[in-house]
Protein backbone atom coordinates (compact mmCIF):
# COMPACT_ATOMS: atom_id res chain seq x y z
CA UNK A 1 -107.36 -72.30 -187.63
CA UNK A 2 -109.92 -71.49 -185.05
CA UNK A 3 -109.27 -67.84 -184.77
CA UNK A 4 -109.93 -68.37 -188.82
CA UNK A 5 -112.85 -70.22 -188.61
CA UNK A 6 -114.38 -67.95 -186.18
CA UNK A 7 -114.29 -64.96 -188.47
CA UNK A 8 -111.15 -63.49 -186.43
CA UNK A 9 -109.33 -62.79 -189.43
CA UNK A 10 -107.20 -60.26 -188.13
CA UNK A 11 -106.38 -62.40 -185.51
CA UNK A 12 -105.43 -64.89 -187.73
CA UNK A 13 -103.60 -63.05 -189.80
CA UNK A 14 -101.32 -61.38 -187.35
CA UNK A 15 -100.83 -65.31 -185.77
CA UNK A 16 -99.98 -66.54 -189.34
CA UNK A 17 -97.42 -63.61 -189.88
CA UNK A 18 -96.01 -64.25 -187.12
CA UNK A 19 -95.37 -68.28 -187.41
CA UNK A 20 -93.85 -67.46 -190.89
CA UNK A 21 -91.21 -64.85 -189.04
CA UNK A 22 -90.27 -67.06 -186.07
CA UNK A 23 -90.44 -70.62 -188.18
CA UNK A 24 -87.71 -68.64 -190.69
CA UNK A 25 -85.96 -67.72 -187.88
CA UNK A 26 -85.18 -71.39 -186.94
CA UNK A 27 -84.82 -72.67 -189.96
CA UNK A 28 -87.92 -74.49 -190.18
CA UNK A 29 -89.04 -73.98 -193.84
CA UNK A 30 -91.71 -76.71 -193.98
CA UNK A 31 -93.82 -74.80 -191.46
CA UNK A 32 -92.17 -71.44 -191.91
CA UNK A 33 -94.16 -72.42 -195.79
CA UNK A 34 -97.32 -73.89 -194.76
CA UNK A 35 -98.22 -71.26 -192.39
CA UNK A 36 -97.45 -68.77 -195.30
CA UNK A 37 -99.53 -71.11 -197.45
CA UNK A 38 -102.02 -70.46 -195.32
CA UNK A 39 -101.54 -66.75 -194.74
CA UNK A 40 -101.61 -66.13 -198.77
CA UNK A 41 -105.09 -68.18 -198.24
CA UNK A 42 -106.68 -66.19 -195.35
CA UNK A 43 -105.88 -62.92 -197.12
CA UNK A 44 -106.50 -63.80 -200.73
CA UNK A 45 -110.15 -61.83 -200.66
CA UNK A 46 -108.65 -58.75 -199.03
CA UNK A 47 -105.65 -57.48 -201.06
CA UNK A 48 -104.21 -59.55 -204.14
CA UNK A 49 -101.02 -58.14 -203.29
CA UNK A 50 -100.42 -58.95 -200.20
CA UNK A 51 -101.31 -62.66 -201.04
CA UNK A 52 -98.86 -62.51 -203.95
CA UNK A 53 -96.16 -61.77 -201.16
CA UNK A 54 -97.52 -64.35 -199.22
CA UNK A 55 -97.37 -67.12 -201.73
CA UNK A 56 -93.93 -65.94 -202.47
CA UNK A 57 -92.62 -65.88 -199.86
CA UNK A 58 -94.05 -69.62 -199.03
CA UNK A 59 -92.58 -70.71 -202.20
CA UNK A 60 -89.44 -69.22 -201.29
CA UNK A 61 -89.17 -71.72 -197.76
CA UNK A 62 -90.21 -74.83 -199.88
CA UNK A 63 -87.48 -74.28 -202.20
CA UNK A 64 -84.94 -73.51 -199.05
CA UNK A 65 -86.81 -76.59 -197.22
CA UNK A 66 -85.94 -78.99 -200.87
CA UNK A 67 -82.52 -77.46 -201.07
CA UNK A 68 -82.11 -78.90 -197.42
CA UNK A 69 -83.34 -82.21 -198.11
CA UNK A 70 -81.30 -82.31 -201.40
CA UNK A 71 -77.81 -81.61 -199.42
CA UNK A 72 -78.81 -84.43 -197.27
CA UNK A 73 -80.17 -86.72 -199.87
CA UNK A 74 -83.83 -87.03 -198.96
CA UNK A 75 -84.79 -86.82 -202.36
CA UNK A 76 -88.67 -88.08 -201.87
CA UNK A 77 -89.05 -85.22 -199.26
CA UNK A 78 -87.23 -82.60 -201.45
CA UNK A 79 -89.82 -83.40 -204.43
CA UNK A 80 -92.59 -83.28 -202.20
CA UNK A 81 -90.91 -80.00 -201.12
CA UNK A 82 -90.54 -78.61 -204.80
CA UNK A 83 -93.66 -79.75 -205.36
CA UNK A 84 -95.12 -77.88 -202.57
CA UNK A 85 -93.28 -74.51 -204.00
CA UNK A 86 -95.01 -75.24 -207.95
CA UNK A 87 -98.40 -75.35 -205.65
CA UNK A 88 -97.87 -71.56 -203.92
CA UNK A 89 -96.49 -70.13 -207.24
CA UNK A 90 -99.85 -71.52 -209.14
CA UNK A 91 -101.92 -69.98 -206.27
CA UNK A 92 -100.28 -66.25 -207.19
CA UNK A 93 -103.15 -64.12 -208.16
């Protein structure tokens, strides 16, 4: 957020990128998808496209993050989830 703040954007971005990859990586898709969240908003101004992918892809680790909390019947925290992934797809430019 800092390196954002600060006008760092590339910096940001790369840091972003990065969280999604390694948060995917373990399985974590609640941060794996607000880091991409994030990402999609950091890069919105710059290319449409890339923010589409970034959205997407965010969307994709709520749904994988409700899915989770479905198997183990959380279902509060796999709304919240779901709800999370209707957010990133309304945010697709």
């Amino acid at each position: 957020q800092k390196m954002w703040d600060e006008g760092r954007l590339l910096d940001a971005e790369k840091v972003f990128r990065q969280c999604v990859v390694d948060f995917e990586a373990q399985n974590v898709y609640f941060w794996a998808g607000v880091s991409g969240k994030k990402l999609g908003e950091l890069i919105i101004s710059q290319s449409t496209s890339r923010a589409k992918e970034a959205y997407l892809r965010a969307a994709n680790n709520f749904q994988a993050e409700a899915a989770m909390y479905t198997a183990k019947g959380c279902r509060a925290l796999a709304v919240r989830a779901s709800i999370d992934k209707i957010w990133c797809h309304s945010q697709i430019p």
